[in-house]
Protein backbone atom coordinates (compact mmCIF):
# COMPACT_ATOMS: atom_id res chain seq x y z
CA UNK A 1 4.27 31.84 -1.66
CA UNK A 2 1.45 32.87 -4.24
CA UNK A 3 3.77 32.56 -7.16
CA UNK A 4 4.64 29.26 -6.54
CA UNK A 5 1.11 27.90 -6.32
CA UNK A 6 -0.46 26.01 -9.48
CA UNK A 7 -2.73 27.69 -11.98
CA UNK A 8 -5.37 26.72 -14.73
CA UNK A 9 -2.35 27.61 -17.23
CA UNK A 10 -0.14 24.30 -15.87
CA UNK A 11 1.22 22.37 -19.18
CA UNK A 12 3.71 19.83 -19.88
CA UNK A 13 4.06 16.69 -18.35
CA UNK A 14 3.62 16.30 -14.16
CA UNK A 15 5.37 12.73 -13.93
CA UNK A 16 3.05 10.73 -11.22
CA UNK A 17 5.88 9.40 -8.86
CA UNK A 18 5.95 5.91 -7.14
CA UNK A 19 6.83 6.37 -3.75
CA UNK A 20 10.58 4.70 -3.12
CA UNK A 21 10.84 2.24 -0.42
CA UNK A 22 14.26 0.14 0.68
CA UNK A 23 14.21 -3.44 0.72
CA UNK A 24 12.50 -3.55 4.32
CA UNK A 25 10.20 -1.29 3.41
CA UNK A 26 11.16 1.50 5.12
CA UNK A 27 11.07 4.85 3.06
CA UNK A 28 14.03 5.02 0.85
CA UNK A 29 15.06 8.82 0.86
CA UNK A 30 18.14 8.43 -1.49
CA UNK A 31 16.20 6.51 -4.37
CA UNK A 32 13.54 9.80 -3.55
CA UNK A 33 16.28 12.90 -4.20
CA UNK A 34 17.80 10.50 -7.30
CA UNK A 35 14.22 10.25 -8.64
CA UNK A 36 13.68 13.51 -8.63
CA UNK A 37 16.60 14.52 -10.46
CA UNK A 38 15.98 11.87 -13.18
CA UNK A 39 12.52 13.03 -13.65
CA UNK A 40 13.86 16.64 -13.92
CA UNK A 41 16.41 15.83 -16.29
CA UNK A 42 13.93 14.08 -18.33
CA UNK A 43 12.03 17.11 -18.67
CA UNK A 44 9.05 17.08 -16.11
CA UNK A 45 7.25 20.38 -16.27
CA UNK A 46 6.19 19.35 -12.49
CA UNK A 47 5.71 16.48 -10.34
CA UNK A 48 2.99 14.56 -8.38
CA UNK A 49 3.48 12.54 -5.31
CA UNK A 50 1.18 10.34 -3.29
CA UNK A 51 -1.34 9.75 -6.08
CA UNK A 52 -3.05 6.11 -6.48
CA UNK A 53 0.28 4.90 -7.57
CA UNK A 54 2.73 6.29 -4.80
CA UNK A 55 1.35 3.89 -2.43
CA UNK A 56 -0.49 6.50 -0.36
CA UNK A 57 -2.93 4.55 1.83
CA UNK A 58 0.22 2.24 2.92
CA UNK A 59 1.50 5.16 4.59
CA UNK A 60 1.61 6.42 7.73
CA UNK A 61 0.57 9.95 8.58
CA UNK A 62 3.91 10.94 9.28
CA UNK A 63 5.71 8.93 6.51
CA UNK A 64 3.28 10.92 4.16
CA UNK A 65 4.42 14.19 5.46
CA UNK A 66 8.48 12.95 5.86
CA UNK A 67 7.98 11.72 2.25
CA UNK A 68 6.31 15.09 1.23
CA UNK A 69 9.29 17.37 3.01
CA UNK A 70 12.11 15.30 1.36
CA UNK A 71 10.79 15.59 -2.12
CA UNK A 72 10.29 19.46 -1.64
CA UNK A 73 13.58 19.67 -0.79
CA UNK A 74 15.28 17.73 -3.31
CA UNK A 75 12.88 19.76 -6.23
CA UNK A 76 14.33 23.46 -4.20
CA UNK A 77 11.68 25.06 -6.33
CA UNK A 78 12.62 24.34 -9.41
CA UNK A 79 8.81 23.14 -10.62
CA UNK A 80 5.56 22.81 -8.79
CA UNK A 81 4.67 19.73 -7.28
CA UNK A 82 1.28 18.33 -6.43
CA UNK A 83 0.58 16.36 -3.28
CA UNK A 84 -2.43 13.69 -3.53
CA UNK A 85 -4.83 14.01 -0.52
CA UNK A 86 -7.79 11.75 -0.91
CA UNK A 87 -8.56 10.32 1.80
CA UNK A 88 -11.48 8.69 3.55
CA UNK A 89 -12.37 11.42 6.04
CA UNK A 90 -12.27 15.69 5.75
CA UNK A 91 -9.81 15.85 8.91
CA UNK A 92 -7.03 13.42 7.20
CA UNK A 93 -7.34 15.35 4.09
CA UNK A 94 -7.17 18.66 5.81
CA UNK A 95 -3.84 17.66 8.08
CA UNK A 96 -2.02 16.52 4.78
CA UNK A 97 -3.12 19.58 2.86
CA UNK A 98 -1.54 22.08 5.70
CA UNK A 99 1.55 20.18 5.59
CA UNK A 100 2.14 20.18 1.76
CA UNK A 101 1.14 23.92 1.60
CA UNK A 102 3.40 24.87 4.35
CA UNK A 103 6.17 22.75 2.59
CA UNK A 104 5.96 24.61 -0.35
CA UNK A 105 3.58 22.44 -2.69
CA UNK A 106 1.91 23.71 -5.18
CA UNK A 107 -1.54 22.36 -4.82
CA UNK A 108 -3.39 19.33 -4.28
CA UNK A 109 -5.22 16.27 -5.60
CA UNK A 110 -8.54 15.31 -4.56
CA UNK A 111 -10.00 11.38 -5.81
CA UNK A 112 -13.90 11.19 -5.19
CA UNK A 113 -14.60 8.04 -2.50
CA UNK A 114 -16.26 5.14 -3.98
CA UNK A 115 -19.50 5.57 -2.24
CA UNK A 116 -20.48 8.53 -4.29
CA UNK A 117 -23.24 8.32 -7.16
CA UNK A 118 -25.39 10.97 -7.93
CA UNK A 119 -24.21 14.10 -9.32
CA UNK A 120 -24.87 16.01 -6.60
CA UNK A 121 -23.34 13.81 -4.33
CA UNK A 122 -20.28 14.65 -6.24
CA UNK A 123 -20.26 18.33 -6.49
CA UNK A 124 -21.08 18.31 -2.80
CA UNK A 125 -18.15 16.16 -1.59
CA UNK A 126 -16.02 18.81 -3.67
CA UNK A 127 -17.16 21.62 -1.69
CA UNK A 128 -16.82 19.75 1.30
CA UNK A 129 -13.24 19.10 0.43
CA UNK A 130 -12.66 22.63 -0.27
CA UNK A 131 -14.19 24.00 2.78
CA UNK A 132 -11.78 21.57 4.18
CA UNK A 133 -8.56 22.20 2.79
CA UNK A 134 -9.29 26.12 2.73
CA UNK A 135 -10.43 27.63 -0.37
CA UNK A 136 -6.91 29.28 -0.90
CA UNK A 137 -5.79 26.18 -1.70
CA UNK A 138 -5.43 25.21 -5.41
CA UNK A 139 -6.86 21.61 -6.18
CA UNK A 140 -6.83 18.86 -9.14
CA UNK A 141 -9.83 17.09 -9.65
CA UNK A 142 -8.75 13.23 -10.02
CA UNK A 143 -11.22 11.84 -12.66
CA UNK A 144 -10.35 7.94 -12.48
CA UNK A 145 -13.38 6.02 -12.87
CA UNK A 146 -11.81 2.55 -13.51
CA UNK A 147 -10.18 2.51 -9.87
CA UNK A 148 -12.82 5.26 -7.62
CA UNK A 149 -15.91 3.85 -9.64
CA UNK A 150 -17.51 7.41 -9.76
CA UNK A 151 -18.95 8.10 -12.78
CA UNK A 152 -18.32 12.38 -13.53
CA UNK A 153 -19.97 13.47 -16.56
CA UNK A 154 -18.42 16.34 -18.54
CA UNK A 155 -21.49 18.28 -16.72
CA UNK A 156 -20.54 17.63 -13.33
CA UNK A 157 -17.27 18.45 -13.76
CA UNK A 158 -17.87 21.95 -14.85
CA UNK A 159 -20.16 22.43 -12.01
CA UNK A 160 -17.26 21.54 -9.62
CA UNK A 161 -15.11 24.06 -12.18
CA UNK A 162 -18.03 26.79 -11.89
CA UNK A 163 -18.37 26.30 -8.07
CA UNK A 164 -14.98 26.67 -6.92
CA UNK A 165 -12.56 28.94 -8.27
CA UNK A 166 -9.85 26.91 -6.76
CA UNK A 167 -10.33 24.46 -8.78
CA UNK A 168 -7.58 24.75 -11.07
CA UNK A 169 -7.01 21.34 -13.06
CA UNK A 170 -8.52 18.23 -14.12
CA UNK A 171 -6.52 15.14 -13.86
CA UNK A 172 -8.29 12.69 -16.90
CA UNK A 173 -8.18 9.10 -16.41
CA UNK A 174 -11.39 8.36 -18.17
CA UNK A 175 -11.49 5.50 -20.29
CA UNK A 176 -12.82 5.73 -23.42
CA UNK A 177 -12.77 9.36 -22.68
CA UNK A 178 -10.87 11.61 -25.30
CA UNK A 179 -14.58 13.17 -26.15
CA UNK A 180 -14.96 13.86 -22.58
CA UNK A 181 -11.99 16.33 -23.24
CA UNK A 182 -13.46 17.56 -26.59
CA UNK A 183 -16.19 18.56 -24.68
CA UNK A 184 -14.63 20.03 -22.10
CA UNK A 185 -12.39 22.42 -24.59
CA UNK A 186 -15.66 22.91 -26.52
CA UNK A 187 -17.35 24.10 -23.34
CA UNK A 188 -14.37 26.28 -22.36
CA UNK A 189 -14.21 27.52 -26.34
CA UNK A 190 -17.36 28.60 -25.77
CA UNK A 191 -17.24 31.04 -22.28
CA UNK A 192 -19.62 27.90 -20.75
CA UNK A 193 -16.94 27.13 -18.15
CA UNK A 194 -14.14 28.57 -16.65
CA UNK A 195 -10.59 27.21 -18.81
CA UNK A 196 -8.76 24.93 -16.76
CA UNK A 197 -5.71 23.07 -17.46
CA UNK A 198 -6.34 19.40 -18.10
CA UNK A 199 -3.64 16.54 -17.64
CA UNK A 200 -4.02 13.39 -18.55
CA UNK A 201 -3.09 9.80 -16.83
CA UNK A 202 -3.91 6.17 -17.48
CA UNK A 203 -0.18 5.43 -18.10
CA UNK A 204 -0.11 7.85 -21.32
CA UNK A 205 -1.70 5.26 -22.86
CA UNK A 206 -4.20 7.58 -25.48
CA UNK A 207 -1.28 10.55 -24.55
CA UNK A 208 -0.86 11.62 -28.77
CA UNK A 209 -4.51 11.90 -29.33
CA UNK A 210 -5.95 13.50 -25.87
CA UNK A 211 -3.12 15.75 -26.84
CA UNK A 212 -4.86 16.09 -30.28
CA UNK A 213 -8.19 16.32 -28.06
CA UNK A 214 -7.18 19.76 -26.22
CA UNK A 215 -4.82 18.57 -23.62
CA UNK A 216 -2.65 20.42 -21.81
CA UNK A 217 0.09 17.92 -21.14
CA UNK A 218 0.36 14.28 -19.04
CA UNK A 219 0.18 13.18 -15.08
CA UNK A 220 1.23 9.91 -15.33
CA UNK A 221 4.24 7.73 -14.12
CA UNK A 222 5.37 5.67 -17.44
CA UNK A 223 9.00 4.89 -16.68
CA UNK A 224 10.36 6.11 -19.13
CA UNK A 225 9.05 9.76 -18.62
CA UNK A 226 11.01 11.07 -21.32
CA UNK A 227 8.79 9.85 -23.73
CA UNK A 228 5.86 11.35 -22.47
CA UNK A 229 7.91 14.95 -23.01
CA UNK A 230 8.93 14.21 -26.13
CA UNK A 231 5.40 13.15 -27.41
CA UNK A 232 3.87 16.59 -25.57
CA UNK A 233 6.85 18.92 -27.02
CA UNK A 234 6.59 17.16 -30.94
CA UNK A 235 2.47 17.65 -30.85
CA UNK A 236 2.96 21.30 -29.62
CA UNK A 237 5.12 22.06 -32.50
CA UNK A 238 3.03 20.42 -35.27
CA UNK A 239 4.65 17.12 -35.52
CA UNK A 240 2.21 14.95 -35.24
CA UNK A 241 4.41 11.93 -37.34
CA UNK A 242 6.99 12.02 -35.05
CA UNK A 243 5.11 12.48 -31.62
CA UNK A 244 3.57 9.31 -32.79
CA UNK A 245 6.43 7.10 -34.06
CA UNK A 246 7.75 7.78 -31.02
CA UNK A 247 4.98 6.77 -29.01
CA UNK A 248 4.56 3.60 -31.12
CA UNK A 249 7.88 2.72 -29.87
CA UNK A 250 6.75 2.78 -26.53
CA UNK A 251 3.69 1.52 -26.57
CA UNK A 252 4.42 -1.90 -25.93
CA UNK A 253 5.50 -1.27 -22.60
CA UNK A 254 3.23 1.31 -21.92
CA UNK A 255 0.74 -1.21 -22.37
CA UNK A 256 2.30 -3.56 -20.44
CA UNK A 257 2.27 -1.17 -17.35
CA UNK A 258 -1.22 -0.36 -17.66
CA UNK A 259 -2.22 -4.27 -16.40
CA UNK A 260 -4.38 -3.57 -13.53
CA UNK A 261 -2.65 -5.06 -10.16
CA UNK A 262 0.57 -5.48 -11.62
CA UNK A 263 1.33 -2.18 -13.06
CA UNK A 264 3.02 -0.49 -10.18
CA UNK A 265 5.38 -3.60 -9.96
CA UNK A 266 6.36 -3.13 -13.52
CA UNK A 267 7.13 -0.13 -13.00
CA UNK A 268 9.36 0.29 -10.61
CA UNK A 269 11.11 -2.80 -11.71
CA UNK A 270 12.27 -0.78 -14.53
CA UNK A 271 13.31 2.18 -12.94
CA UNK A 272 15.21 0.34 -10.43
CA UNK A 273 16.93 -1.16 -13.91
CA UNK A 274 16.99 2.32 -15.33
CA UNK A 275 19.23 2.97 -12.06
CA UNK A 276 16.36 5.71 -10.89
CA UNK A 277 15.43 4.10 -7.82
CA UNK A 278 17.31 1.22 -5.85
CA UNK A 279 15.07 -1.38 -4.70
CA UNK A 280 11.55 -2.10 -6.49
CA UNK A 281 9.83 -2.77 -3.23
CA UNK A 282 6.14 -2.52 -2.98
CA UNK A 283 4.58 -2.67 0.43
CA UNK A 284 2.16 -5.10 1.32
CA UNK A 285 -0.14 -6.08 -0.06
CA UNK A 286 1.33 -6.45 -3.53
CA UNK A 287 1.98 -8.42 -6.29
CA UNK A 288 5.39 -9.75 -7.26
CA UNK A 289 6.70 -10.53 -10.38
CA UNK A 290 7.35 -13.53 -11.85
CA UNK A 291 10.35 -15.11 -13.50
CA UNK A 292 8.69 -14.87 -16.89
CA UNK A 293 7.00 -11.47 -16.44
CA UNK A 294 10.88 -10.46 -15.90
CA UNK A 295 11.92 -11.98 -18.99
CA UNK A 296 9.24 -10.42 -20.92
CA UNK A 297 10.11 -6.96 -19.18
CA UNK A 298 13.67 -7.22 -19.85
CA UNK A 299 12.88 -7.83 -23.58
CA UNK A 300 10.42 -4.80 -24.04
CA UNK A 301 13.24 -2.71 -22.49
CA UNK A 302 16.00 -3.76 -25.11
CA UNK A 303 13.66 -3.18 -28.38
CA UNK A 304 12.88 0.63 -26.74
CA UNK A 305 16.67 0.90 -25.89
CA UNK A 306 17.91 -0.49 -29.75
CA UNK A 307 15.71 1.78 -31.24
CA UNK A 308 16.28 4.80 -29.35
């Protein structure tokens, strides 16, 4: 197993995936083995499942590990995959992490809970969660500010980095935060703090320049994932130009996926129109879209489609 766990050298684009549901809700295990192919075929360097936006807390225990065991299979170990395991107590965390592992995951990602605020209180709930999942266990710190509201300064961070040599990625979701990364790379640069691979999220939306910052690739669920490998390949070669008319392109939409609330529902509208997944079912609660927000969708899809 040790060769397929994830290290601090990780690159390319991990594509965050929604979790597929049919139209009763029920776990939709046909839109999950076609998703994975698409997202393969697109040119995902790796996938993450059960993240903020796979839906995780509207799962079930066992759905989580059901849903965790038919992705694995579907992938057959042709890239890692990352299983989200925040959760609001150690033993929930710990139960999902043995599963995953024993499935053949890669490694896991931890989200701070909301009720954290010092620094310490931080870098102690890490090595909680460590001693928890077992410190064999690789693990991706989930820096998302705008949805945990904890706070992790570029210091903390590398404490958490310094502390536990499991720690083997940094999922950045900070926003503003592309000179959190420069000084993170600066740090690293330096021999301050072990080198760890950093990903980025918030929908790609700043993907060219944390790129241009000292990324090492995306984790992030835009639906139109080939993008986000196109913009990480053409940056990695030089081309800045093109990595970025080709973002431009999709930046409407991109932006249009990053509303708060009704992101997710965007979303997976247009991967169910994209033919990727069958049914854009969200479970309760969620939003639904309206009418015009279809319209609108529909449009952004045929200016990206024209021009491609």
């Amino acid at each position: 197993m040790e060769e397929t766990l994830l290290t601090s050298s990780a690159a390319g684009v991990y594509v965050i995936c929604p979790t597929p549901f049919e139209g009763d809700g029920r776990l939709d295990m046909a839109s999950t083995d076609r998703m994975v192919e698409a997202y393969l075929e697109a040119g995902a360097t790796g996938l993450t499942i059960l993240g903020i936006m796979g839906e995780a807390p509207k799962l079930a225990a066992d759905e989580s590990q059901a849903f965790v065991r038919q992705v694995m299979k579907a992938v057959a170990g042709r890239v890692p995959v990352i299983v989200g395991v925040s959760a609001a107590g150690f033993a929930a965390m710990s139960a999902l992490s043995v599963k995953a592992i024993d499935a053949g995951a890669a490694g896991v990602m931890i989200a701070p809970p909301s009720m954290l605020r010092t620094d310490d209180q931080i870098v102690s709930y890490y090595a909680d969660a460590v001693e928890a999942i077992g410190t064999d266990v690789p693990f991706v710190i989930q820096d998302y500010p705008l949805t945990t509201n904890v706070v992790m300064t570029p210091k903390v961070i590398m404490r958490i980095i310094e502390q536990n040599p499991s720690c083997v990625m940094l999922k950045h979701e900070d926003w503003p935060g592309l000179d959190k990364i420069t000084t993170l790379r600066r740090a690293s640069d330096k021999g301050e703090v072990r080198r760890v691979s950093i990903l980025c999220g918030n929908g790609g939306l700043f993907l060219p320049f944390e790129m241009e910052r000292g990324a090492d690739g995306a984790m992030t669920g835009y639906a139109y994932p080939e993008m986000l490998v196109g913009v990480v390949n053409l940056i990695k070669q030089g081309r800045r130009k093109e990595a970025h008319d080709l973002f431009d392109r999709h930046l409407p939409l991109v932006r249009y996926e990053t509303q708060p609330g009704v992101g997710l529902a965007v979303r997976k509208y247009v991967l169910k129109k994209r033919g990727i997944i069958a049914h854009d079912t969200l479970r309760k609660p969620g939003p639904k879209l309206s009418p015009e927000t279809i319209s609108e969708i529909d449009w952004l899809m045929q200016r990206i489609e024209r021009s491609e």
